[in-house]
PDB file of N, CA and C in Angstrom:
ATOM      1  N   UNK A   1      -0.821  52.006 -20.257  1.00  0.00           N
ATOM      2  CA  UNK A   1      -1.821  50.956 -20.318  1.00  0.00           C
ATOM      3  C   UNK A   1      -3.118  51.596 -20.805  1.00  0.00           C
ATOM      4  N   UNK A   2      -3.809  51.292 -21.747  1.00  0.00           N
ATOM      5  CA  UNK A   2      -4.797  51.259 -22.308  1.00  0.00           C
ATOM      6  C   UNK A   2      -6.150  51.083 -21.541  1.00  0.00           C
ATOM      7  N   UNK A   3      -7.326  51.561 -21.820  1.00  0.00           N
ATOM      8  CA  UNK A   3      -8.760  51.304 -20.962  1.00  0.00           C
ATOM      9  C   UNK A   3      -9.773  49.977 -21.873  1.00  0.00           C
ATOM     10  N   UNK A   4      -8.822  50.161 -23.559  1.00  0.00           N
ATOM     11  CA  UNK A   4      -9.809  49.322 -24.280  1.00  0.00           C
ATOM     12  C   UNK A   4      -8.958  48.051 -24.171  1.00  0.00           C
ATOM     13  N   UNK A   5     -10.145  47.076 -24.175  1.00  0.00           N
ATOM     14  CA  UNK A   5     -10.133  45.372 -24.145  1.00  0.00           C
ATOM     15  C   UNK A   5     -10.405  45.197 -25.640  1.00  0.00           C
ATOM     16  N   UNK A   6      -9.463  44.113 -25.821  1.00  0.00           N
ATOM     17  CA  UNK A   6      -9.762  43.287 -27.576  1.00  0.00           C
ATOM     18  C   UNK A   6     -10.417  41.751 -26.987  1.00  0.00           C
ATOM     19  N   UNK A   7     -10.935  41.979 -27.825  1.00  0.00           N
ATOM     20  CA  UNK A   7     -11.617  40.045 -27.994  1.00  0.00           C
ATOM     21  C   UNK A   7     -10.748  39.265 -28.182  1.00  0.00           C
ATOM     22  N   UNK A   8     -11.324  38.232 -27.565  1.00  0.00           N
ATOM     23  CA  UNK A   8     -10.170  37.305 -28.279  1.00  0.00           C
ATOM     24  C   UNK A   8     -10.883  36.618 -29.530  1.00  0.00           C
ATOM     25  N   UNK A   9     -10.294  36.347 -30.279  1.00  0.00           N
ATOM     26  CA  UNK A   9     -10.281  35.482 -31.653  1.00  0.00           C
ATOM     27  C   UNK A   9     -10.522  34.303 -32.172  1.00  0.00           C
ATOM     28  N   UNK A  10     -11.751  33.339 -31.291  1.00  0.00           N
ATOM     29  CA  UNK A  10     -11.801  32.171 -31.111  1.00  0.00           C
ATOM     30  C   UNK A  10     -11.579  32.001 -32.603  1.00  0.00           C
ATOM     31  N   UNK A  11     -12.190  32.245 -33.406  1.00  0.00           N
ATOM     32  CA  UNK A  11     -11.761  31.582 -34.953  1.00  0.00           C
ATOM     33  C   UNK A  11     -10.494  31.302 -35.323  1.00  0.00           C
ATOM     34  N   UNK A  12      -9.442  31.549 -34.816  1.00  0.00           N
ATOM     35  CA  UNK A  12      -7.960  31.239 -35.039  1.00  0.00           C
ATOM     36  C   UNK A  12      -7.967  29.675 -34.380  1.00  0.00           C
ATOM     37  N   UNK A  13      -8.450  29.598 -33.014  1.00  0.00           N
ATOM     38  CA  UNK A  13      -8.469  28.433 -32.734  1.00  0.00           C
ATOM     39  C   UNK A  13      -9.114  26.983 -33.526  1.00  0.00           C
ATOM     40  N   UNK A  14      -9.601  27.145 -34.508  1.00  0.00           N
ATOM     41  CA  UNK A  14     -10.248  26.190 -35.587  1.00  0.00           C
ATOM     42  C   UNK A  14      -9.785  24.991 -36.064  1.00  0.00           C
ATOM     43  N   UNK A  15      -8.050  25.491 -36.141  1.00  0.00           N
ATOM     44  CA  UNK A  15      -7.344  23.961 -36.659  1.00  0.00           C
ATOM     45  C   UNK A  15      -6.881  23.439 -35.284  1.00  0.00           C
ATOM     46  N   UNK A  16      -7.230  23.516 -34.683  1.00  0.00           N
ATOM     47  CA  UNK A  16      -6.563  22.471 -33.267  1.00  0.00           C
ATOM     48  C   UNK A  16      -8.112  21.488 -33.036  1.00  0.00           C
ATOM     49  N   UNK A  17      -8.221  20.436 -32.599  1.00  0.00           N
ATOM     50  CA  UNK A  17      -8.501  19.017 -32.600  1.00  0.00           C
ATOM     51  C   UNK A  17      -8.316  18.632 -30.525  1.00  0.00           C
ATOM     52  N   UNK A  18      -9.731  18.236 -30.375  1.00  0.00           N
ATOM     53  CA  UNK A  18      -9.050  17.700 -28.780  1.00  0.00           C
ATOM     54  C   UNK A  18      -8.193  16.633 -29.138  1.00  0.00           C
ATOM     55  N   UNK A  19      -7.574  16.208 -27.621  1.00  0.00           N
ATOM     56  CA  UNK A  19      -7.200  14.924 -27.787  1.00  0.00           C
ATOM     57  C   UNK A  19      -7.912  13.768 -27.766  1.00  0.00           C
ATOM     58  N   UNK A  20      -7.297  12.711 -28.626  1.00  0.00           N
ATOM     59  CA  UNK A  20      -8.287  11.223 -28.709  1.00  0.00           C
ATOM     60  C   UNK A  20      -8.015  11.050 -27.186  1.00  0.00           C
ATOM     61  N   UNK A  21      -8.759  10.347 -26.615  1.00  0.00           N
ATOM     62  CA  UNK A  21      -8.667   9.244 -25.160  1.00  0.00           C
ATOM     63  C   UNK A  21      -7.913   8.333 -25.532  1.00  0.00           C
ATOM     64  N   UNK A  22      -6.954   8.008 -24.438  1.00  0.00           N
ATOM     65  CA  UNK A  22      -6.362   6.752 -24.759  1.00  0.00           C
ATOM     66  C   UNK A  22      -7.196   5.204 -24.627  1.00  0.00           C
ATOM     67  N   UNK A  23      -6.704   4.293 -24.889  1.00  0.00           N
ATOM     68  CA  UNK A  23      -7.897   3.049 -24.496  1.00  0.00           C
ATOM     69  C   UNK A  23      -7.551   2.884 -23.571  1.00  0.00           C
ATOM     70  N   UNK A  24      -8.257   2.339 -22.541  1.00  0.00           N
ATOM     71  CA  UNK A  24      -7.955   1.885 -21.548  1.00  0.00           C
ATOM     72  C   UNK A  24      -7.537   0.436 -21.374  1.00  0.00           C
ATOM     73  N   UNK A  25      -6.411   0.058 -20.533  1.00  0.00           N
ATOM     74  CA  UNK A  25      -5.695  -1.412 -20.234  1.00  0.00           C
ATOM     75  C   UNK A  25      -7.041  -1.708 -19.729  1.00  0.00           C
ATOM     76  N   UNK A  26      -7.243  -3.241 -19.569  1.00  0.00           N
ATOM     77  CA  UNK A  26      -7.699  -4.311 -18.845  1.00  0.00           C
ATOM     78  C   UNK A  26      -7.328  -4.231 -17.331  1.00  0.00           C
ATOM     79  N   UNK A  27      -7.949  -4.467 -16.630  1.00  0.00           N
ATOM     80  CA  UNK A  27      -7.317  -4.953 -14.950  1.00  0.00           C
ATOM     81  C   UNK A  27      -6.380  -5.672 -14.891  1.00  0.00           C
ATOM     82  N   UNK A  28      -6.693  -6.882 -15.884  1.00  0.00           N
ATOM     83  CA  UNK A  28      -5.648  -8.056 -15.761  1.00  0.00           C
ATOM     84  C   UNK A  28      -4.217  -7.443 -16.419  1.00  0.00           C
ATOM     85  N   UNK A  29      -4.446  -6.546 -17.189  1.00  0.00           N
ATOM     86  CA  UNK A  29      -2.881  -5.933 -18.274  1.00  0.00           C
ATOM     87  C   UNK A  29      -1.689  -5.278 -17.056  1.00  0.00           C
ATOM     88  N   UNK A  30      -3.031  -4.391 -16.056  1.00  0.00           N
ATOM     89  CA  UNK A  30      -2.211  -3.828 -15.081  1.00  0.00           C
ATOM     90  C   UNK A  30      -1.655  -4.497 -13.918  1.00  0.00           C
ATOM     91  N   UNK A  31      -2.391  -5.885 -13.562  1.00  0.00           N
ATOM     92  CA  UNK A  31      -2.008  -6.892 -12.256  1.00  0.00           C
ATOM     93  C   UNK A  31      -0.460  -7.847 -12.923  1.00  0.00           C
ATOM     94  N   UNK A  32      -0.632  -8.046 -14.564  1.00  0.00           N
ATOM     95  CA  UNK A  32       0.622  -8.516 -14.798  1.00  0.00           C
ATOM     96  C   UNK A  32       1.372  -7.861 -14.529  1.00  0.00           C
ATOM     97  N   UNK A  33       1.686  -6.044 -14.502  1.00  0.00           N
ATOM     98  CA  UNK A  33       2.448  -5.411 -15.002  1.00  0.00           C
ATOM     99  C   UNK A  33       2.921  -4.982 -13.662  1.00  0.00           C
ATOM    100  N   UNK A  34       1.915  -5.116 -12.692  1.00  0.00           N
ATOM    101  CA  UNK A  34       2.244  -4.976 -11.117  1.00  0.00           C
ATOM    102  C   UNK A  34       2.798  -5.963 -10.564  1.00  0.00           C
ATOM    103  N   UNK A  35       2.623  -7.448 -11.203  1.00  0.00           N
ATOM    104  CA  UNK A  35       3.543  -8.232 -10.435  1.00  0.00           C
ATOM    105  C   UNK A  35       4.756  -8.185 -10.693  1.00  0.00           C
ATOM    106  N   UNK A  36       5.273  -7.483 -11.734  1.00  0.00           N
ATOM    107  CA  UNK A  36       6.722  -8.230 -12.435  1.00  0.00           C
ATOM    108  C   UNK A  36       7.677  -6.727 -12.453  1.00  0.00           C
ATOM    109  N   UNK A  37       6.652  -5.556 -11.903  1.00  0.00           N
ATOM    110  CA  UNK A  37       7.487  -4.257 -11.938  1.00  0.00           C
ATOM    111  C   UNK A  37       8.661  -4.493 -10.652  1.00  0.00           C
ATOM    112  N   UNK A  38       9.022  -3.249 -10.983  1.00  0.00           N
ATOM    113  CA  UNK A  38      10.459  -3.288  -9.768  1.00  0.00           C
ATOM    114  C   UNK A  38      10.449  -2.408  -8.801  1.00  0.00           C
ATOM    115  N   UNK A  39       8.659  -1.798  -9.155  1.00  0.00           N
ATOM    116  CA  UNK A  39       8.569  -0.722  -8.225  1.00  0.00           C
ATOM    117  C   UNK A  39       8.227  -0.944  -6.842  1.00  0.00           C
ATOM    118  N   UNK A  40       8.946  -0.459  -5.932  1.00  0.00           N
ATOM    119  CA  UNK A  40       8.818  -0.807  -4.161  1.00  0.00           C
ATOM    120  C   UNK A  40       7.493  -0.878  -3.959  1.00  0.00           C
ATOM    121  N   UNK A  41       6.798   0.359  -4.606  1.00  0.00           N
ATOM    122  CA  UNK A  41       5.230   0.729  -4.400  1.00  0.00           C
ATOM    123  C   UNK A  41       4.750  -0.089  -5.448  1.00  0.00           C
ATOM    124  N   UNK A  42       4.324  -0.776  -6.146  1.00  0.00           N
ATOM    125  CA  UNK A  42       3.923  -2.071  -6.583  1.00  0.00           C
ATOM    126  C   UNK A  42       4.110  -3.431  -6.414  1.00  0.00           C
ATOM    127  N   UNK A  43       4.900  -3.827  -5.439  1.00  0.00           N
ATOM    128  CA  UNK A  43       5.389  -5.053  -5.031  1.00  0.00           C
ATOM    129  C   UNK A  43       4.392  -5.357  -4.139  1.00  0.00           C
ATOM    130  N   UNK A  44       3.494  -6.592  -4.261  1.00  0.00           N
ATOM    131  CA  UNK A  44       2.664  -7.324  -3.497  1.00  0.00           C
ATOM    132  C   UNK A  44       3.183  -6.976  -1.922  1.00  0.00           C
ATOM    133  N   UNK A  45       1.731  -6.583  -1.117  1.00  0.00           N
ATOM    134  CA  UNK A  45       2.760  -6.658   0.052  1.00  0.00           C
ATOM    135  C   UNK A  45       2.273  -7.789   0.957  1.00  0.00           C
ATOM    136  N   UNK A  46       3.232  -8.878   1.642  1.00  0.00           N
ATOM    137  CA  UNK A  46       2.615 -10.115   2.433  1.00  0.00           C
ATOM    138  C   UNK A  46       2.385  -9.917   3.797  1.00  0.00           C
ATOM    139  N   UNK A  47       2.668  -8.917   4.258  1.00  0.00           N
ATOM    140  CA  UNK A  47       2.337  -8.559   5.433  1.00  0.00           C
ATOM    141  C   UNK A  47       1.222  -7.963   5.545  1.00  0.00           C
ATOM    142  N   UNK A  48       0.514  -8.528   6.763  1.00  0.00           N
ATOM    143  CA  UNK A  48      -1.193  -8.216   7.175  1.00  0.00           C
ATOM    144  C   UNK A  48      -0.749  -7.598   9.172  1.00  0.00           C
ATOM    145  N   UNK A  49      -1.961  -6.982   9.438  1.00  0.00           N
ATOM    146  CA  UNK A  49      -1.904  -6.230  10.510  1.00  0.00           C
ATOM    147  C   UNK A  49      -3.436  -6.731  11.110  1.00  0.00           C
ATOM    148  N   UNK A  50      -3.191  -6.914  12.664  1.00  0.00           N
ATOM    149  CA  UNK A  50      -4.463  -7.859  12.948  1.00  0.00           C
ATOM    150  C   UNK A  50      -4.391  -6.534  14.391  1.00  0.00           C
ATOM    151  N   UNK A  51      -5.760  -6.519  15.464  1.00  0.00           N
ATOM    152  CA  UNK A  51      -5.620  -6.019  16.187  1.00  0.00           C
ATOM    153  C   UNK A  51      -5.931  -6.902  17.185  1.00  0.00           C
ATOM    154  N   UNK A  52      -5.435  -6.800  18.247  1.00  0.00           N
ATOM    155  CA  UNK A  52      -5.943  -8.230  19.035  1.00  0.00           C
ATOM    156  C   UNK A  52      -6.075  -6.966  21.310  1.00  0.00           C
ATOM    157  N   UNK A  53      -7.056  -7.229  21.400  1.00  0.00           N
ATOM    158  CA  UNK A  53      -7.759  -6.994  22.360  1.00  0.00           C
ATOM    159  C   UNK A  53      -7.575  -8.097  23.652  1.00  0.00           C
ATOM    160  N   UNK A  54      -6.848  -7.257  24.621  1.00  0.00           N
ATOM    161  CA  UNK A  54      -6.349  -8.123  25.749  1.00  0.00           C
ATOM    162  C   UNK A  54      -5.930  -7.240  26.894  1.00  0.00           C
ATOM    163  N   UNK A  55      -6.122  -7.430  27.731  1.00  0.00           N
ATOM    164  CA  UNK A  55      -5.672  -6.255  29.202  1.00  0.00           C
ATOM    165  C   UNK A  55      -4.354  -6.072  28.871  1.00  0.00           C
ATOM    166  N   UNK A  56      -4.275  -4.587  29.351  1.00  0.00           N
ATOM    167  CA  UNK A  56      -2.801  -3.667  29.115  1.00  0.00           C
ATOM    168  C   UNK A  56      -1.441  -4.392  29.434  1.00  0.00           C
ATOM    169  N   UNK A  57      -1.969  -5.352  30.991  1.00  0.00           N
ATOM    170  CA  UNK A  57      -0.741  -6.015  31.507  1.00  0.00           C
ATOM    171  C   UNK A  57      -0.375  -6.707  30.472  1.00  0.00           C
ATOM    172  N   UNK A  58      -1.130  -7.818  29.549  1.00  0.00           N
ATOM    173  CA  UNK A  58      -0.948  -8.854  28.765  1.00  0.00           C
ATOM    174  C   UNK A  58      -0.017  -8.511  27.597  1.00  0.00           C
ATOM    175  N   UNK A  59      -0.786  -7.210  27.128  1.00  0.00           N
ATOM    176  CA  UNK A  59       0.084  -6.568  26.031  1.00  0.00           C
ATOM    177  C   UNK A  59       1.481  -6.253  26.568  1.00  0.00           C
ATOM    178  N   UNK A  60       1.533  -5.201  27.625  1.00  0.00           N
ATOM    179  CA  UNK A  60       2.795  -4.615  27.792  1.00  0.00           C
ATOM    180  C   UNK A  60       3.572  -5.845  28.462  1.00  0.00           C
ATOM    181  N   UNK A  61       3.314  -6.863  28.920  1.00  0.00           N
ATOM    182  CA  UNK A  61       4.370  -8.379  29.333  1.00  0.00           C
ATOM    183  C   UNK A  61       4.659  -8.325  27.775  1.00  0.00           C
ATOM    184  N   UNK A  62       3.645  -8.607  26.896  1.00  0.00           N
ATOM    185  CA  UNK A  62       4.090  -9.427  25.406  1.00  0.00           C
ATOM    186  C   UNK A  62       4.962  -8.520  24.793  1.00  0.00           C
ATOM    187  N   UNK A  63       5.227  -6.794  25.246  1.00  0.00           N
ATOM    188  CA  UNK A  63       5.837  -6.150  24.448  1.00  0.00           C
ATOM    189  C   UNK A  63       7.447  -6.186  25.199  1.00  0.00           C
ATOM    190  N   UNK A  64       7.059  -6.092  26.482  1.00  0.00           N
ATOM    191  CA  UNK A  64       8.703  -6.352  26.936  1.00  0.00           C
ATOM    192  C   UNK A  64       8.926  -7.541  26.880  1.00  0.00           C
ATOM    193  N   UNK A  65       8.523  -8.793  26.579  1.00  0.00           N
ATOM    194  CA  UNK A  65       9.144 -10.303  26.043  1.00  0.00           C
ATOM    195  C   UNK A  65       9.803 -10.094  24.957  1.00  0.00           C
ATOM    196  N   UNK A  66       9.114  -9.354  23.664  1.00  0.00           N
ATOM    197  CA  UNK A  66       9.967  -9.023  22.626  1.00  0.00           C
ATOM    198  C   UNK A  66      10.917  -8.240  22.310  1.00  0.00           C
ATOM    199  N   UNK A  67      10.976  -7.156  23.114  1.00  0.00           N
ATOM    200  CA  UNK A  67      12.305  -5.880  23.270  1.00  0.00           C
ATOM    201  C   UNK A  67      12.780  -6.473  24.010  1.00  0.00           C
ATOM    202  N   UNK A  68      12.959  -7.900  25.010  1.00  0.00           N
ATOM    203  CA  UNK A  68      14.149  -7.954  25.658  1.00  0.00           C
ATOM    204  C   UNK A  68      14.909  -8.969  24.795  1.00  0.00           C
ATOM    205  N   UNK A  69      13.952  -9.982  24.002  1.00  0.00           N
ATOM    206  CA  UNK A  69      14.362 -10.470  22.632  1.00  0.00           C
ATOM    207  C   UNK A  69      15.127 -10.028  21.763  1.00  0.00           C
ATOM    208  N   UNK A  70      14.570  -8.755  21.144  1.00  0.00           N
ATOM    209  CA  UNK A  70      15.102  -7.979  20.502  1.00  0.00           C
ATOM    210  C   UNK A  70      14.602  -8.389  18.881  1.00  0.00           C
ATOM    211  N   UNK A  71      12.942  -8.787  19.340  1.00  0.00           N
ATOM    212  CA  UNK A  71      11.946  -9.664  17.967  1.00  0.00           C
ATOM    213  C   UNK A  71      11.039  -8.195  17.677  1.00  0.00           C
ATOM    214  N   UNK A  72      10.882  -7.910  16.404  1.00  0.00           N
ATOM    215  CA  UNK A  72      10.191  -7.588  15.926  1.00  0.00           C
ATOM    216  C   UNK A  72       8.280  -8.661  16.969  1.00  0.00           C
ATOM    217  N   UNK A  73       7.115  -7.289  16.927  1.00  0.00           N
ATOM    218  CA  UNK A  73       5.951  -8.122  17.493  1.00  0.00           C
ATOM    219  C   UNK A  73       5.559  -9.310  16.502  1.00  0.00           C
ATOM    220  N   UNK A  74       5.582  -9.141  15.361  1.00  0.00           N
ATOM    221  CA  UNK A  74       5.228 -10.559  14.278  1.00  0.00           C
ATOM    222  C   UNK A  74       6.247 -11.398  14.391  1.00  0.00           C
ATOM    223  N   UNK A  75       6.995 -11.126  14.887  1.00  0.00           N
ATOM    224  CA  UNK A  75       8.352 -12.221  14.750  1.00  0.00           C
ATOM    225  C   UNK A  75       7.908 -13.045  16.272  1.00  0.00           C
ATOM    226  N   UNK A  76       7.889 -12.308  16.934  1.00  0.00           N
ATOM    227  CA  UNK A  76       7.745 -12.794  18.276  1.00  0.00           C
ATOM    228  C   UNK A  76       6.300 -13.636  18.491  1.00  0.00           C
ATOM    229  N   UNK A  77       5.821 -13.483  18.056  1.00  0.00           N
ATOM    230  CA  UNK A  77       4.481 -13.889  17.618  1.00  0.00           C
ATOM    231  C   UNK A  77       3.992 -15.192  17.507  1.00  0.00           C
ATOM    232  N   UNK A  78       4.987 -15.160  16.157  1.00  0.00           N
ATOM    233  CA  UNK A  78       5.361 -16.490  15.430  1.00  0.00           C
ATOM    234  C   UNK A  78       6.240 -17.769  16.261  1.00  0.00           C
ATOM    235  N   UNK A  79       7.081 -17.114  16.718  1.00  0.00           N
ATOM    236  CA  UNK A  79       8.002 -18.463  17.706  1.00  0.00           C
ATOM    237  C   UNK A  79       7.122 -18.124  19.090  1.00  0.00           C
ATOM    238  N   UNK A  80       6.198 -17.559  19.625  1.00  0.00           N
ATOM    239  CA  UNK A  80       5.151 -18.409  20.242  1.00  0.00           C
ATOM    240  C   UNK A  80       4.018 -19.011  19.499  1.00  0.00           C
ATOM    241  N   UNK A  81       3.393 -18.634  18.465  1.00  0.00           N
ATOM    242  CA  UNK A  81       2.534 -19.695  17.956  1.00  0.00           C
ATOM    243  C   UNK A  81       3.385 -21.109  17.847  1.00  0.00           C
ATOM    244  N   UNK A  82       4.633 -21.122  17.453  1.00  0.00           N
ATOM    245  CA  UNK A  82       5.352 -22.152  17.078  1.00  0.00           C
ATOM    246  C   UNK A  82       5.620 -23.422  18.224  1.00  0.00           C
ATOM    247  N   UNK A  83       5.854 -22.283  19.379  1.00  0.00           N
ATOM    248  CA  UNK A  83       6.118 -23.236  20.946  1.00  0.00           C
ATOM    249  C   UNK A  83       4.704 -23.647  21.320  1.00  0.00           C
ATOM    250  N   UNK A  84       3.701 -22.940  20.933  1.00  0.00           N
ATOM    251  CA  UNK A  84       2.706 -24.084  21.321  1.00  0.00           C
ATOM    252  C   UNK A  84       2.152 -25.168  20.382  1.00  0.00           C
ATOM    253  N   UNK A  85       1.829 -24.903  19.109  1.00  0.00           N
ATOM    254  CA  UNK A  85       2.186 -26.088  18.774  1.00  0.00           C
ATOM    255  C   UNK A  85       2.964 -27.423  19.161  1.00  0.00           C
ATOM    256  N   UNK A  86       4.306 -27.096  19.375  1.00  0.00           N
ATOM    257  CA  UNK A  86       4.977 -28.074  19.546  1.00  0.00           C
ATOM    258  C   UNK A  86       4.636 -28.669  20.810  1.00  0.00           C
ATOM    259  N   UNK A  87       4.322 -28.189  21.940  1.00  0.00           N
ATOM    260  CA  UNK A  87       3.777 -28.420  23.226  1.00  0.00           C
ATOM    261  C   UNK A  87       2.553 -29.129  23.193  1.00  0.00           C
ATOM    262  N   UNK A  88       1.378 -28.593  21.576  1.00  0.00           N
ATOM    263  CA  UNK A  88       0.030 -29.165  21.674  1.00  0.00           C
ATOM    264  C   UNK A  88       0.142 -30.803  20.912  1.00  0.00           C
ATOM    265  N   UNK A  89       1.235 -31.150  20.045  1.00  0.00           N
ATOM    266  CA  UNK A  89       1.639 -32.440  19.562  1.00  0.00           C
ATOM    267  C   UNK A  89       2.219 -33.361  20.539  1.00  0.00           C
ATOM    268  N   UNK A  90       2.624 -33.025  21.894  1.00  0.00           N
ATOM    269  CA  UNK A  90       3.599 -34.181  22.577  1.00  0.00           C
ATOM    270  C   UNK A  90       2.480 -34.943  23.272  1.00  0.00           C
TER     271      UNK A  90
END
């Protein structure tokens, strides 16, 4: 191994060119292209997550109502919003 350093040769580099930028899509180009893809991770998602504040007993009754169900908590949720309704119409 050698002690002397060579330069490098920027002048060789002369015929190379950056790259152009691509254009950029629209928002709207990419929301079509997100609704109609097939990708899991682009598929609209309809499920929302709420936090709801209530003494421990209230929760842990509402959580063993649904594991003895065997309901998902939104599922279970739903067929009580549903039973009162029907209770608040008679």
């Amino acid at each position: 191994m050698s002690d002397s350093r060579k330069n490098l040769d920027f002048g060789g580099l002369d015929d190379f060119q950056p790259r152009q930028k691509p254009a950029a899509n629209p928002p709207a180009v990419h929301k079509a292209v997100d609704k109609v893809s097939s990708f899991p991770s682009r598929e609209t998602d309809e499920d929302a997550q709420i936090n709801i504040k209530a003494s421990s007993t209230s929760i842990a009754r509402f959580r063993a109502m649904a594991k003895a169900e065997r309901y998902r908590h939104g599922e279970f949720l739903e067929i009580l919003m549903d039973a009162y309704e029907k209770r608040e119409t008679r």
